[in-house]
PDB file of N, CA and C in Angstrom:
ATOM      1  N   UNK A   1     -36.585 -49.975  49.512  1.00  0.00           N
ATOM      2  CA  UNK A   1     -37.223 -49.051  48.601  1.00  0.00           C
ATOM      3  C   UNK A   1     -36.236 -48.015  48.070  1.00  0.00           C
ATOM      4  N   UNK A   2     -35.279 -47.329  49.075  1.00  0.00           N
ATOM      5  CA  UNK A   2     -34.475 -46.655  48.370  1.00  0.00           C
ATOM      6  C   UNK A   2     -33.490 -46.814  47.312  1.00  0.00           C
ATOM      7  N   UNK A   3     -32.731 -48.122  47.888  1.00  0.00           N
ATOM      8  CA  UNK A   3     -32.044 -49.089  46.701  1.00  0.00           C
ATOM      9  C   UNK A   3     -32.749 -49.395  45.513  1.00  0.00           C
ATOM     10  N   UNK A   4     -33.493 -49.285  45.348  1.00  0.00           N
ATOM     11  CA  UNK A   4     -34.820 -49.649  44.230  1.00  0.00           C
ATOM     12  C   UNK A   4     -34.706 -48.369  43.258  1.00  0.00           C
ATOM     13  N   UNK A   5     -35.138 -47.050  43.635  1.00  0.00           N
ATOM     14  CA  UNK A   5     -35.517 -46.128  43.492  1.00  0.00           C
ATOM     15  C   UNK A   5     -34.028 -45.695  42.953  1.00  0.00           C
ATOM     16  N   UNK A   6     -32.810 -46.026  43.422  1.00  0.00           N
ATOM     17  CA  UNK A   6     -31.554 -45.072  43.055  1.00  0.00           C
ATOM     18  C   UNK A   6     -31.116 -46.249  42.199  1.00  0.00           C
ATOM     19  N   UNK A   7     -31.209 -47.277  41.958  1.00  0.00           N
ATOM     20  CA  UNK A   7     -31.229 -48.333  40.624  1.00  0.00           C
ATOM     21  C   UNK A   7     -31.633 -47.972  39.677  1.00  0.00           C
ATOM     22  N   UNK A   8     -32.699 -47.734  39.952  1.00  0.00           N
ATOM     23  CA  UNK A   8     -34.167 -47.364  38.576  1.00  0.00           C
ATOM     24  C   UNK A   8     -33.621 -46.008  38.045  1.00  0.00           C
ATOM     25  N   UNK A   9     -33.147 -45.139  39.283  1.00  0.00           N
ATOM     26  CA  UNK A   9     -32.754 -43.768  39.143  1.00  0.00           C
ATOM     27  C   UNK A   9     -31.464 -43.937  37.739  1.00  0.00           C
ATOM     28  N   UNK A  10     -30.830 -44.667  38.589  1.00  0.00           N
ATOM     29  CA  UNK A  10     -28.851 -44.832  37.478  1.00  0.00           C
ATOM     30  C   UNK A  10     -29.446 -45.516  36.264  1.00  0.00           C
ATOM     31  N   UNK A  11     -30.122 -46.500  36.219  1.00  0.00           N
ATOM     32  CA  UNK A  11     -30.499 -47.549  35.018  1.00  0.00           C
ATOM     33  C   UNK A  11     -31.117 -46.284  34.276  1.00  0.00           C
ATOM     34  N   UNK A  12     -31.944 -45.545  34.436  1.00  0.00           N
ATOM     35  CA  UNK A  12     -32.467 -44.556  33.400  1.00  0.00           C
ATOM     36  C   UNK A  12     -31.919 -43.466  32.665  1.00  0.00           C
ATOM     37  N   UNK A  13     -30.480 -42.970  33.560  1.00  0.00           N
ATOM     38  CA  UNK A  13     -29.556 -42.333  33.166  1.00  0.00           C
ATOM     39  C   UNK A  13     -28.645 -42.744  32.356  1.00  0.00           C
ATOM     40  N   UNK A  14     -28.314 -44.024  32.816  1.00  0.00           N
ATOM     41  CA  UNK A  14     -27.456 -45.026  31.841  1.00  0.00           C
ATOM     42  C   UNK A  14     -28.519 -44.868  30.232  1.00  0.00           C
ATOM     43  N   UNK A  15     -29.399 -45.095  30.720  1.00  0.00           N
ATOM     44  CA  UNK A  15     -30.308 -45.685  28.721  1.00  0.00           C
ATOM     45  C   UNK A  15     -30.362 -44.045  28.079  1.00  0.00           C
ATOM     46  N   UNK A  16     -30.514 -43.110  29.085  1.00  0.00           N
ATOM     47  CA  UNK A  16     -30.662 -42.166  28.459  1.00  0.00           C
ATOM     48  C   UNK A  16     -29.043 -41.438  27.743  1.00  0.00           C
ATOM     49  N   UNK A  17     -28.242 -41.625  28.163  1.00  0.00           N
ATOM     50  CA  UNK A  17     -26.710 -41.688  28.163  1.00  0.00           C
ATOM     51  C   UNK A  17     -26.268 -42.513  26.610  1.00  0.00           C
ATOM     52  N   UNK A  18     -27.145 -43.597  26.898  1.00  0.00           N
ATOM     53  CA  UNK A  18     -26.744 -44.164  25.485  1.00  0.00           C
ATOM     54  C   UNK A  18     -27.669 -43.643  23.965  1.00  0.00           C
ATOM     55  N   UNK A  19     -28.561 -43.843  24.525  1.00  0.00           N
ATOM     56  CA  UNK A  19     -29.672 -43.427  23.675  1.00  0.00           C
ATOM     57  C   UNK A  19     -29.071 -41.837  22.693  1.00  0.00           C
ATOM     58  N   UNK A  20     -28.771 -40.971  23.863  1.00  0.00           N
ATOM     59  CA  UNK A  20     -28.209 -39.576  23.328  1.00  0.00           C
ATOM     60  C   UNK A  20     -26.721 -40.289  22.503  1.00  0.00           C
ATOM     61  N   UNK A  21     -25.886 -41.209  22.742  1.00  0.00           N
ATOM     62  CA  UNK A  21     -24.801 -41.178  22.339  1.00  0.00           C
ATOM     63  C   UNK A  21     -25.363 -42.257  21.138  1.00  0.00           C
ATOM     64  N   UNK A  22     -26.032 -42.743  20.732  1.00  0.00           N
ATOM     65  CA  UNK A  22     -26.678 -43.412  19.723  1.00  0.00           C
ATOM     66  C   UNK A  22     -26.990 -42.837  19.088  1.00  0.00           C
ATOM     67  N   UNK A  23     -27.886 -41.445  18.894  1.00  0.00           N
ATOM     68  CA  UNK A  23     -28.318 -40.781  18.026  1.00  0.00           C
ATOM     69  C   UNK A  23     -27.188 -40.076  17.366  1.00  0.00           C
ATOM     70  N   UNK A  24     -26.398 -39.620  18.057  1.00  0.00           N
ATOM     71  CA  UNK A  24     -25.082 -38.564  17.656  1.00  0.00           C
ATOM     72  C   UNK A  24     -23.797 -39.495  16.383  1.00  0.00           C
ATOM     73  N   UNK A  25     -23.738 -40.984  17.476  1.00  0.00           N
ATOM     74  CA  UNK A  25     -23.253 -42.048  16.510  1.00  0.00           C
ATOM     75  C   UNK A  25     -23.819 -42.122  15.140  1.00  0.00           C
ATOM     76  N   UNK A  26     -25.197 -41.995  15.191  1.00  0.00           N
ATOM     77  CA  UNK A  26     -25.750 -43.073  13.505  1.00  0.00           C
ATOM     78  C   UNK A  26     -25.984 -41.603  12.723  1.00  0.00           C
ATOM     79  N   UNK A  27     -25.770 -40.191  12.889  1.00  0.00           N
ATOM     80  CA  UNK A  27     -25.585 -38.977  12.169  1.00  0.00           C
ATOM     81  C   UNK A  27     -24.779 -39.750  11.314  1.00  0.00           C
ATOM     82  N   UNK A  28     -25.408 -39.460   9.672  1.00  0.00           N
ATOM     83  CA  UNK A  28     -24.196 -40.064   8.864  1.00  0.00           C
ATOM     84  C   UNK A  28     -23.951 -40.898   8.467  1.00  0.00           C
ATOM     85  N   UNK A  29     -24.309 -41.849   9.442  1.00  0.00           N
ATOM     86  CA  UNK A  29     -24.323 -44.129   9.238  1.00  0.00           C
ATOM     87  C   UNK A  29     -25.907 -43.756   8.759  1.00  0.00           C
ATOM     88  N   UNK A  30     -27.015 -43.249   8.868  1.00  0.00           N
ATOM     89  CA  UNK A  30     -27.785 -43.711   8.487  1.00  0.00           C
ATOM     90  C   UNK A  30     -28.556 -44.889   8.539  1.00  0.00           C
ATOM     91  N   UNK A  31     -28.403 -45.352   9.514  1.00  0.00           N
ATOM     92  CA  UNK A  31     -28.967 -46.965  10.383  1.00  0.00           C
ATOM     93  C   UNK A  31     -30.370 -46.839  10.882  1.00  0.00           C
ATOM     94  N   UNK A  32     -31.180 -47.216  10.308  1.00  0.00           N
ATOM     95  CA  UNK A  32     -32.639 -47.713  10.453  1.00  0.00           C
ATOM     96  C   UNK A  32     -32.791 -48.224  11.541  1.00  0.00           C
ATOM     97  N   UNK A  33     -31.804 -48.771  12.447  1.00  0.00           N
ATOM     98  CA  UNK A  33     -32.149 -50.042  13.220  1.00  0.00           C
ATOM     99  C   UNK A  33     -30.503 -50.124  13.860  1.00  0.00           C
ATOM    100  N   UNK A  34     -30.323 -50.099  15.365  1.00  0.00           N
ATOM    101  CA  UNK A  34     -28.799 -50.537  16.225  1.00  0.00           C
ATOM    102  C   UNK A  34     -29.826 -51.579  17.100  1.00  0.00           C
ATOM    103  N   UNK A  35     -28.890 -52.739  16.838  1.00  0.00           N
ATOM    104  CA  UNK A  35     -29.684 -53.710  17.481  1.00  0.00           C
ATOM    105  C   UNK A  35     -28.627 -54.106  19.041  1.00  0.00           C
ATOM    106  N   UNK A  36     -29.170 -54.323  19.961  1.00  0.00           N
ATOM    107  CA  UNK A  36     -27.900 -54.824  20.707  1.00  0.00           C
ATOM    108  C   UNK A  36     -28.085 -56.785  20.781  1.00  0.00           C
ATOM    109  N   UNK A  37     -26.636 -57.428  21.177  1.00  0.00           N
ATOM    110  CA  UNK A  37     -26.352 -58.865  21.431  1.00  0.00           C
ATOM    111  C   UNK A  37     -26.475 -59.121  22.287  1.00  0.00           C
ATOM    112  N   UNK A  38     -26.758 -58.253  23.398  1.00  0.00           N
ATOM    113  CA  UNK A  38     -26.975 -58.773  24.738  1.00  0.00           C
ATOM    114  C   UNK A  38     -28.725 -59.096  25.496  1.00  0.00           C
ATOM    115  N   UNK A  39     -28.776 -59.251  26.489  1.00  0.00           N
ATOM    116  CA  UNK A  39     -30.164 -59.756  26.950  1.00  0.00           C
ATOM    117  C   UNK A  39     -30.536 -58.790  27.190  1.00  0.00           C
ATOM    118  N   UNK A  40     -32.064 -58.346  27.266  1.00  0.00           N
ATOM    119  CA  UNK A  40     -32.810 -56.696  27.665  1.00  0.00           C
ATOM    120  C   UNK A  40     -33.326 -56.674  26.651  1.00  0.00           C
ATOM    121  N   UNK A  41     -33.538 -54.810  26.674  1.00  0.00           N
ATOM    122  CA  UNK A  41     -33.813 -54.582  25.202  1.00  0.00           C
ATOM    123  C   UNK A  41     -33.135 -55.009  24.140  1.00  0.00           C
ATOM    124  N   UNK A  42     -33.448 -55.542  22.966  1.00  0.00           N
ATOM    125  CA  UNK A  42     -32.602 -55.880  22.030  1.00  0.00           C
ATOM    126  C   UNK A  42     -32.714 -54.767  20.640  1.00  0.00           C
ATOM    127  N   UNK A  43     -33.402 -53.581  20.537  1.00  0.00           N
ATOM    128  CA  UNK A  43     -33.720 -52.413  19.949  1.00  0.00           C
ATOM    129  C   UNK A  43     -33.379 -51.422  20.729  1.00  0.00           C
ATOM    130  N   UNK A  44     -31.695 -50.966  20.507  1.00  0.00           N
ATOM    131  CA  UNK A  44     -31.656 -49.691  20.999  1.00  0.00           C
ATOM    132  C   UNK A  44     -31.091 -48.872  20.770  1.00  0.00           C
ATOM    133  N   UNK A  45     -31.666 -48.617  18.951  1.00  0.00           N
ATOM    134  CA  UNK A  45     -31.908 -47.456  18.146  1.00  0.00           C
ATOM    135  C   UNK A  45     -33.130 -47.573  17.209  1.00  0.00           C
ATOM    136  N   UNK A  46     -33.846 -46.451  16.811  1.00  0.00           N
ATOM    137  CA  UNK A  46     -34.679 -47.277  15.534  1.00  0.00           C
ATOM    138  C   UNK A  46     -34.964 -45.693  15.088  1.00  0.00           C
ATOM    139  N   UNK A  47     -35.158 -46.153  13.781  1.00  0.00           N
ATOM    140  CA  UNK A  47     -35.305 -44.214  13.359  1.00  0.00           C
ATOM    141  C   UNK A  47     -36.954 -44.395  13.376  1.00  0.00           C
ATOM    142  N   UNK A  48     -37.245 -43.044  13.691  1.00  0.00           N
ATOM    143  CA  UNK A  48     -38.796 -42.577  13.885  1.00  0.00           C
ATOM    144  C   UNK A  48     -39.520 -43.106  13.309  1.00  0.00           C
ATOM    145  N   UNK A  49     -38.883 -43.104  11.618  1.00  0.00           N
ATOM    146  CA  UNK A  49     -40.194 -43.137  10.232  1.00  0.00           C
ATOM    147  C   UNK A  49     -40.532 -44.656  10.456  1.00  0.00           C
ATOM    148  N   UNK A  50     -39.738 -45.582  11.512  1.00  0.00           N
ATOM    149  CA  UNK A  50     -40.294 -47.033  11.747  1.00  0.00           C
ATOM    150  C   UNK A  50     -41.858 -46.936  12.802  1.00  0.00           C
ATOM    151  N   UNK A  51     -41.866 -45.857  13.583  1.00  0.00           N
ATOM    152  CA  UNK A  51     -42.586 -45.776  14.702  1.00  0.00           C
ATOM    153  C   UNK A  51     -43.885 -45.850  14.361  1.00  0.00           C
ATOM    154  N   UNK A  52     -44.788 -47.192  14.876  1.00  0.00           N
ATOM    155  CA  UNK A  52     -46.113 -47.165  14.694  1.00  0.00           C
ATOM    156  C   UNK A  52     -46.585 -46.875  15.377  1.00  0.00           C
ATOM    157  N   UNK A  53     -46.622 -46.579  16.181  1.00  0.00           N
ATOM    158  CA  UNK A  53     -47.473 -46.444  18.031  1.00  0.00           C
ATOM    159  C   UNK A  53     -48.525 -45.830  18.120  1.00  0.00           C
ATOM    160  N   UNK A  54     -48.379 -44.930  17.217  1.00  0.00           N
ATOM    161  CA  UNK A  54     -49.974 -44.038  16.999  1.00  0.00           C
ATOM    162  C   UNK A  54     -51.087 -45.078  16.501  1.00  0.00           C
ATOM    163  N   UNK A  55     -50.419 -45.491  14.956  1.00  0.00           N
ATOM    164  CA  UNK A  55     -51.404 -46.288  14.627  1.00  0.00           C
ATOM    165  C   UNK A  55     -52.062 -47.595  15.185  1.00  0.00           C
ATOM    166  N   UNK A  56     -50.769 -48.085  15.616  1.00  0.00           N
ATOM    167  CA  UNK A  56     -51.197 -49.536  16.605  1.00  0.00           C
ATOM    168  C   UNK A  56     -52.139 -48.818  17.754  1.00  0.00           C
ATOM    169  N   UNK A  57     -52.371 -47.865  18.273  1.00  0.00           N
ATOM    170  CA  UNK A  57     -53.157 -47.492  19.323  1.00  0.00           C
ATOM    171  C   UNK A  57     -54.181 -46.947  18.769  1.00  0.00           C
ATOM    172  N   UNK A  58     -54.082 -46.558  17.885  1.00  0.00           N
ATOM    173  CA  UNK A  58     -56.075 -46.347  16.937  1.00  0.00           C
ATOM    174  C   UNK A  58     -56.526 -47.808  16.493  1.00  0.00           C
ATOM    175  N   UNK A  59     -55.565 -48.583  16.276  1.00  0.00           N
ATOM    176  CA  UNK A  59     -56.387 -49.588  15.658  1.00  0.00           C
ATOM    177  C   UNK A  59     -56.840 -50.339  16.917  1.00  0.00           C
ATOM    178  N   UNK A  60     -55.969 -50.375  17.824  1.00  0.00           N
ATOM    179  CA  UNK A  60     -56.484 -51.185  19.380  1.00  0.00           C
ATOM    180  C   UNK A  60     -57.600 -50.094  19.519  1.00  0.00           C
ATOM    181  N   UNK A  61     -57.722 -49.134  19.756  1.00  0.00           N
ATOM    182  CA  UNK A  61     -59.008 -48.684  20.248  1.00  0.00           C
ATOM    183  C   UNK A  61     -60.498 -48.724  19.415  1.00  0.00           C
ATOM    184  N   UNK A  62     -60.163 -48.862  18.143  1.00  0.00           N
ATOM    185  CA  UNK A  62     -61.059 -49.235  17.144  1.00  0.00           C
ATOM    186  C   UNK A  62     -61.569 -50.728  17.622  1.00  0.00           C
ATOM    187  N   UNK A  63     -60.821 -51.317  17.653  1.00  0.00           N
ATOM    188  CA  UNK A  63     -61.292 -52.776  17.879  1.00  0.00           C
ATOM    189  C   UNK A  63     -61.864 -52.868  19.146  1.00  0.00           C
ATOM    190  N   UNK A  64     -61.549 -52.100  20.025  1.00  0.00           N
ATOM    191  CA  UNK A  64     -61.805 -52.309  21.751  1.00  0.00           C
ATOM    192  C   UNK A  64     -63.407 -51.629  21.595  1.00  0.00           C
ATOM    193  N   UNK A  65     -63.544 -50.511  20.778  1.00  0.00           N
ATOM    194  CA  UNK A  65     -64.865 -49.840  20.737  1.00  0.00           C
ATOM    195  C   UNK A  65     -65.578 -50.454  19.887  1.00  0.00           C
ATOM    196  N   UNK A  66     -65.573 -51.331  18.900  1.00  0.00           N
ATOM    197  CA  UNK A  66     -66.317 -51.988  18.667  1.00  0.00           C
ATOM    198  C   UNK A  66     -66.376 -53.548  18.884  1.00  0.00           C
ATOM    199  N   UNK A  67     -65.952 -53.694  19.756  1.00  0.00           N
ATOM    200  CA  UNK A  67     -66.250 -54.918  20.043  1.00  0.00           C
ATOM    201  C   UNK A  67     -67.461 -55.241  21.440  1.00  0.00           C
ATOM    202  N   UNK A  68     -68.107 -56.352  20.991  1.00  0.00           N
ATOM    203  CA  UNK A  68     -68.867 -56.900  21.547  1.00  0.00           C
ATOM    204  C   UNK A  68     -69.439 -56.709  22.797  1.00  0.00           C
ATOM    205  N   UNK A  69     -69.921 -55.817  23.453  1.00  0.00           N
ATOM    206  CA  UNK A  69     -70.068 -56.282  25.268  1.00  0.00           C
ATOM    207  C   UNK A  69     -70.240 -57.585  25.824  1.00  0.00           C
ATOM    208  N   UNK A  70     -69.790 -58.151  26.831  1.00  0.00           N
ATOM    209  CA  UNK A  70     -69.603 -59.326  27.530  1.00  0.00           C
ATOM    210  C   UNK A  70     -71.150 -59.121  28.825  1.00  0.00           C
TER     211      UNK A  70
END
């Protein structure tokens, strides 16, 4: 469990590490989108004005509330 926990711990520091050094990078490049070539995430940059998440989660709850009882 501890090995687990100080993995999860470094792996989150690592994404957050890049993530900050991603944003600072595309100042300027103007990149919609840093895709990576490797296996994992393969999105890891995307500018905001792409972000649906709000809406994809009203429309799932729209559909979940009206749908049918079983």
């Amino acid at each position: 469990n501890e090995l687990i926990a100080e993995t999860q711990k470094n792996n989150l520091q690592l994404r957050d590490s890049i993530n900050s050094f991603l944003k600072d990078y595309n100042k300027g490049r103007g990149y919609s989108f840093i895709i990576s070539n490797t296996g994992g995430d393969n999105l890891l940059y995307a500018d905001k004005a792409f972000n649906i998440t709000q809406e994809i989660a009203e429309g799932l709850n729209a559909r979940y509330v009206s749908a049918p009882k079983k």
